[in-house]
C-alpha atoms as a PDB file:
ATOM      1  CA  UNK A   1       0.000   0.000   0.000  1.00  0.00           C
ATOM      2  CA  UNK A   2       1.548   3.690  -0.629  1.00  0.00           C
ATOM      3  CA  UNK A   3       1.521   6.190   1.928  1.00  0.00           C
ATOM      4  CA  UNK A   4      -0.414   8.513   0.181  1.00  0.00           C
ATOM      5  CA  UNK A   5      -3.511   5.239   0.146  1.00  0.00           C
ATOM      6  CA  UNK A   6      -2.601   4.988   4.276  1.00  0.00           C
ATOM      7  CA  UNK A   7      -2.846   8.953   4.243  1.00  0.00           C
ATOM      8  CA  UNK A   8      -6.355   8.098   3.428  1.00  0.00           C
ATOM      9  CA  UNK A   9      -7.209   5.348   5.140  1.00  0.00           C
ATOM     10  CA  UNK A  10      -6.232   6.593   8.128  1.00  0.00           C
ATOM     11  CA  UNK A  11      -8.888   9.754   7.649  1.00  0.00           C
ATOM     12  CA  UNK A  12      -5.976  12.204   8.145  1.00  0.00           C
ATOM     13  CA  UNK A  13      -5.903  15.406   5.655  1.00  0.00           C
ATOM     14  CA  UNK A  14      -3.005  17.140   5.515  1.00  0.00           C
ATOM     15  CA  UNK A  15      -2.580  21.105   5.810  1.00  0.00           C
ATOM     16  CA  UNK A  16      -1.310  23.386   3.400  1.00  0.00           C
ATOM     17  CA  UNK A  17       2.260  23.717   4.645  1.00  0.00           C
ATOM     18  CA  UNK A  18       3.437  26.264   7.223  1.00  0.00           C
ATOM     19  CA  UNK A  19       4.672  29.345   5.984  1.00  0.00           C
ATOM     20  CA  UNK A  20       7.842  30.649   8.234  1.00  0.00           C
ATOM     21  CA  UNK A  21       7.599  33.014  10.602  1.00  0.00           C
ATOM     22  CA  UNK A  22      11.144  34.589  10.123  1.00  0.00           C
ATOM     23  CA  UNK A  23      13.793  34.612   8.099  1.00  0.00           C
ATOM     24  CA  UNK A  24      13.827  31.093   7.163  1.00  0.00           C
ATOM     25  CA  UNK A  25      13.389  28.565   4.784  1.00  0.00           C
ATOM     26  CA  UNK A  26      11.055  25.820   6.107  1.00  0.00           C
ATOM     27  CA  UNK A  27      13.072  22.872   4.424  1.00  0.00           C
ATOM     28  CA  UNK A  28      16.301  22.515   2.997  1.00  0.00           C
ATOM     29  CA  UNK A  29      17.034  19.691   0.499  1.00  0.00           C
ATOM     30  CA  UNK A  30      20.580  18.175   0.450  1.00  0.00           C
ATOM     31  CA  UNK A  31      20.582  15.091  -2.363  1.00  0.00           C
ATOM     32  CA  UNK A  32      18.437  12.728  -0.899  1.00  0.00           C
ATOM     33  CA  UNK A  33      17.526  13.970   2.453  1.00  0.00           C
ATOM     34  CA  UNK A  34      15.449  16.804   3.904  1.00  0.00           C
ATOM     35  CA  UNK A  35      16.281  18.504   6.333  1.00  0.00           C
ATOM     36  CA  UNK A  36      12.841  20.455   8.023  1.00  0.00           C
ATOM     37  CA  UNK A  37      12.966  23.565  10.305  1.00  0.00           C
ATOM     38  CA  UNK A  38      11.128  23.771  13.422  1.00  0.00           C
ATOM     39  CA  UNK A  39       7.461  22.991  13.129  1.00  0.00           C
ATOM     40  CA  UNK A  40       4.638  23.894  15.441  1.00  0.00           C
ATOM     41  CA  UNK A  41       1.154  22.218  16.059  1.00  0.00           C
ATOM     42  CA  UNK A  42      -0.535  25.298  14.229  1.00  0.00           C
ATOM     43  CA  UNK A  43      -3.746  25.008  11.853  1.00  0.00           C
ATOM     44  CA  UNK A  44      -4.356  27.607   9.058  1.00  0.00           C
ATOM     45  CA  UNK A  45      -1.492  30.133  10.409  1.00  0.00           C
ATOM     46  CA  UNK A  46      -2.695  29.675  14.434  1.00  0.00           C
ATOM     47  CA  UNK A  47      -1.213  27.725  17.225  1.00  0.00           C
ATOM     48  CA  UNK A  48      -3.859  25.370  18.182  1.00  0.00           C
ATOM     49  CA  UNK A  49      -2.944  25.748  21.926  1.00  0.00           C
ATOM     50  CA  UNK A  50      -0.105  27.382  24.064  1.00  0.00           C
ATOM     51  CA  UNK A  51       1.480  26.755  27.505  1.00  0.00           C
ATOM     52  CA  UNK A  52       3.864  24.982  28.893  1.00  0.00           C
ATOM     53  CA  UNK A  53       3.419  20.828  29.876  1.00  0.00           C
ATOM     54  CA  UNK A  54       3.385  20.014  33.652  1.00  0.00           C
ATOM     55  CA  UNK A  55       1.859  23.693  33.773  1.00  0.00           C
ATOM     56  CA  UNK A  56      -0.614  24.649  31.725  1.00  0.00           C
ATOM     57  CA  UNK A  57      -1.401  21.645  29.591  1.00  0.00           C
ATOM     58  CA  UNK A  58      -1.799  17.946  30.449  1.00  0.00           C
ATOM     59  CA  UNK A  59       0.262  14.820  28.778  1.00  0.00           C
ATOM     60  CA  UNK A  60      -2.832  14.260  26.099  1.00  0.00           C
ATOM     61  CA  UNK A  61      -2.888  17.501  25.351  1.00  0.00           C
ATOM     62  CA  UNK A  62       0.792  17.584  24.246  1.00  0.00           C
ATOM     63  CA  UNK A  63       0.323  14.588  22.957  1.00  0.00           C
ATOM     64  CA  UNK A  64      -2.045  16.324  20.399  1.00  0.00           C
ATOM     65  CA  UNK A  65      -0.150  19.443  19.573  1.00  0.00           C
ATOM     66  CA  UNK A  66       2.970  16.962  18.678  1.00  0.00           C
ATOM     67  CA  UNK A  67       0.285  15.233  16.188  1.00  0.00           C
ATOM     68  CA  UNK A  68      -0.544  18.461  14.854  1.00  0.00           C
ATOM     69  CA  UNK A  69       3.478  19.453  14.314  1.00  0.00           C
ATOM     70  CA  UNK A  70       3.914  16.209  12.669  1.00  0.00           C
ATOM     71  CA  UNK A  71       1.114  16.668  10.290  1.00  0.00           C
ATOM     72  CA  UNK A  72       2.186  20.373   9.192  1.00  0.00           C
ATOM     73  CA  UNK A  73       5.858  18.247   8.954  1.00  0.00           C
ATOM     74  CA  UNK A  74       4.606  15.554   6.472  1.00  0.00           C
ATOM     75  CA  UNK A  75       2.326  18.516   4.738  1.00  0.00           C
ATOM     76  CA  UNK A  76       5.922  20.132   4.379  1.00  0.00           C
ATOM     77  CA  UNK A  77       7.566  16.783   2.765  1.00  0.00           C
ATOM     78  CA  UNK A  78       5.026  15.933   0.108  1.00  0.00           C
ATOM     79  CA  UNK A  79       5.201  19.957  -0.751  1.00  0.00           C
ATOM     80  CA  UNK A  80       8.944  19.071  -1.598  1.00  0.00           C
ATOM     81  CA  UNK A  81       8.760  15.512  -2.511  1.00  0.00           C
ATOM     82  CA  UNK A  82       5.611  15.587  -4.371  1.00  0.00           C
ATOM     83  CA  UNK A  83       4.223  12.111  -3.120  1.00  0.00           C
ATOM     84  CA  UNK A  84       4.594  10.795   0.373  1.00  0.00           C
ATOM     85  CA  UNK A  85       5.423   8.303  -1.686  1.00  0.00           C
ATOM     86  CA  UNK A  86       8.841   9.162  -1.986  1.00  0.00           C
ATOM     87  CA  UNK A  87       9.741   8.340   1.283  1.00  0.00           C
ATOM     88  CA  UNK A  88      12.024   6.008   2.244  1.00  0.00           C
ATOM     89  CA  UNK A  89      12.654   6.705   5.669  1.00  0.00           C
ATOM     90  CA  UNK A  90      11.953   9.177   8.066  1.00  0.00           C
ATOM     91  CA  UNK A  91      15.547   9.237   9.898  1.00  0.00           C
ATOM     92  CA  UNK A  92      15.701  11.676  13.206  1.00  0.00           C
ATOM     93  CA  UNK A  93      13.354  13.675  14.764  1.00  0.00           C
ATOM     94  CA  UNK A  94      14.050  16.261  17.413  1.00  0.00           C
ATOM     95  CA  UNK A  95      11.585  17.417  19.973  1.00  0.00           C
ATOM     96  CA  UNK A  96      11.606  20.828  21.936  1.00  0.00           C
ATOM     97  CA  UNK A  97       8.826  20.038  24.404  1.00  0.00           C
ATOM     98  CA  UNK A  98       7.786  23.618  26.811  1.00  0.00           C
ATOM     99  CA  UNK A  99       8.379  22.525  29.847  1.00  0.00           C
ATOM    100  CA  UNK A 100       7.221  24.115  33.219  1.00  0.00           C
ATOM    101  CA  UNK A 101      10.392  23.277  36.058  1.00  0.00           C
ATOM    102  CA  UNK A 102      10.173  19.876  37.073  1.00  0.00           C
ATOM    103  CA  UNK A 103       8.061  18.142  33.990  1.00  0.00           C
ATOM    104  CA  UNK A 104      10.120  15.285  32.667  1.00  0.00           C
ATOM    105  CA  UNK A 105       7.855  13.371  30.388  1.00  0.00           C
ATOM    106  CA  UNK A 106       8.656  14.562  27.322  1.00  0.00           C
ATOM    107  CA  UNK A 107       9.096  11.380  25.689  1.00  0.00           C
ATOM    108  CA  UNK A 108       5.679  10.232  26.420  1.00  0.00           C
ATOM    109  CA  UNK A 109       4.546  14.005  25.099  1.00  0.00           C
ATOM    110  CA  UNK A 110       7.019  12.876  21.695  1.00  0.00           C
ATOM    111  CA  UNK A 111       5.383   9.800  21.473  1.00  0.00           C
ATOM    112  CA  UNK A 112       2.220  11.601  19.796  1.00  0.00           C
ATOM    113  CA  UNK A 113       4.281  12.622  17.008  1.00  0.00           C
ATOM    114  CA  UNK A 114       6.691   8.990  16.969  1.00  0.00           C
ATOM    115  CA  UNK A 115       3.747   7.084  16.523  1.00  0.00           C
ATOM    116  CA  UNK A 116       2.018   8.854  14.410  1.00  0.00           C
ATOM    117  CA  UNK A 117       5.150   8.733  11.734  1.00  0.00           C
ATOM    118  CA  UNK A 118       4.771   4.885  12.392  1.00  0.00           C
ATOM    119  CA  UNK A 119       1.240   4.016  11.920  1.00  0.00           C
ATOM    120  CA  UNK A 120       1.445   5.793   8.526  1.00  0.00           C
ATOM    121  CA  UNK A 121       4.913   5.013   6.824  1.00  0.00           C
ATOM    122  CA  UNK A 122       4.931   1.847   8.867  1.00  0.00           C
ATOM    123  CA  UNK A 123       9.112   0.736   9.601  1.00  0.00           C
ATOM    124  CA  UNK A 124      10.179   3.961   7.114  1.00  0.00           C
ATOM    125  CA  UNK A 125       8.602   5.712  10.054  1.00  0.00           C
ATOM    126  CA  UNK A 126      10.596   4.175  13.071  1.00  0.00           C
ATOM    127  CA  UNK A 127      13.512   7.020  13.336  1.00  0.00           C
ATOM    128  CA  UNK A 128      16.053   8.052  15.949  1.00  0.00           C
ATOM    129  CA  UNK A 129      14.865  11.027  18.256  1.00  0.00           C
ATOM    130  CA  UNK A 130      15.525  13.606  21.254  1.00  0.00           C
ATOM    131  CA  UNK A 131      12.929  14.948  23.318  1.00  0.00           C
ATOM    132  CA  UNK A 132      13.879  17.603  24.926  1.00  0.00           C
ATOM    133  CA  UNK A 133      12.583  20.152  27.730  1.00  0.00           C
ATOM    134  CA  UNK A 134      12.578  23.993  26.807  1.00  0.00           C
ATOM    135  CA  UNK A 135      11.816  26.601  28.846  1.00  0.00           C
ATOM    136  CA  UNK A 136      10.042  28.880  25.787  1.00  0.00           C
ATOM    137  CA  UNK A 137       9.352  27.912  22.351  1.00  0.00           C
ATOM    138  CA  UNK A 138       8.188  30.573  19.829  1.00  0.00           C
ATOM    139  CA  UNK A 139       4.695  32.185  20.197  1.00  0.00           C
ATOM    140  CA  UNK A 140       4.276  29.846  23.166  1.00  0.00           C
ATOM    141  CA  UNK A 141       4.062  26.916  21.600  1.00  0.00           C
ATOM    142  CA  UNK A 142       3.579  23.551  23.774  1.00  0.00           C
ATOM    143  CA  UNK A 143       5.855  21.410  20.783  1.00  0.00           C
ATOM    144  CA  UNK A 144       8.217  22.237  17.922  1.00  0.00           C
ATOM    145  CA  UNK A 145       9.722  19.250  16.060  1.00  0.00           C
ATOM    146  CA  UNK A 146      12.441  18.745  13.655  1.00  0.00           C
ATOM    147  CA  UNK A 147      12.493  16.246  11.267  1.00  0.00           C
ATOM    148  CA  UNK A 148      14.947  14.971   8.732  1.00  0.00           C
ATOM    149  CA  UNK A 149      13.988  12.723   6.303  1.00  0.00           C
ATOM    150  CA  UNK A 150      15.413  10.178   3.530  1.00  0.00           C
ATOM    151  CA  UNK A 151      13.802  10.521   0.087  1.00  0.00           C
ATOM    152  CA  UNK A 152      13.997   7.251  -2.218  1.00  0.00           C
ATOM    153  CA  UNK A 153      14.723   9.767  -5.037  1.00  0.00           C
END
């Protein structure tokens, strides 16, 4: 089955891609691999929620949001690669996770995003990772990810 058929059959649309918010490009392509800027859980130019985990938002929420920055991620990869298609692995993610003091389950908040790359590009979608606390992310995002990615052409 493609990716673009498990797209679909998992009932997940992707967004237009995420136009930067600075002086950036959102991707950079080096041969085979993409490399992808920070992405936030944001939906049609607006965060979807803000705070900090441990504080202001709860596990399942961050959970979500790193769903949501995943999606805008794999919007920003088919923008490039044409077809999801073109995948052949996803290879690292990185995970800034807004942290209040004290919160240190930022892998289970990662996990939202980890297994959301699996269930759709199935072992092309297992990849290495960091999650990581931060104390502020930009416009007070809960989540910004990373991602790199191999493309099979």
């Amino acid at each position: 089955m493609s990716y673009e058929s498990k797209l679909h059959e998992l009932r997940l649309t992707l967004p237009d891609p995420p136009k930067p918010v600075a002086n950036y490009v959102p991707v950079v392509r080096v041969g085979n691999l993409l490399f992808l800027s920070g992405v936030l859980p944001s939906r049609d130019g607006q965060l979807i929620m803000t705070g900090k985990l441990g504080q202001d938002l709860s596990i399942e929420q961050g959970v979500e949001a790193a769903r949501v920055a995943v999606l805008n991620g794999v919007s920003i990869i088919r923008s490039v690669a044409g077809s999801l298609d073109h995948v052949k692995q996803i290879v690292k993610m990185v995970g800034h996770i807004a942290s209040a003091p004290g919160f240190t389950d930022q892998p289970q908040v990662l996990n939202g995003a980890s297994d959301l790359l699996v269930e759709l590009f199935g072992d092309a979608g297992r990849h290495a990772r960091v999650a990581v606390g931060a104390a502020e992310l930009p416009r007070h995002a809960p989540v910004e990810i990373e991602l790199i990615v191999e493309l099979a052409k």
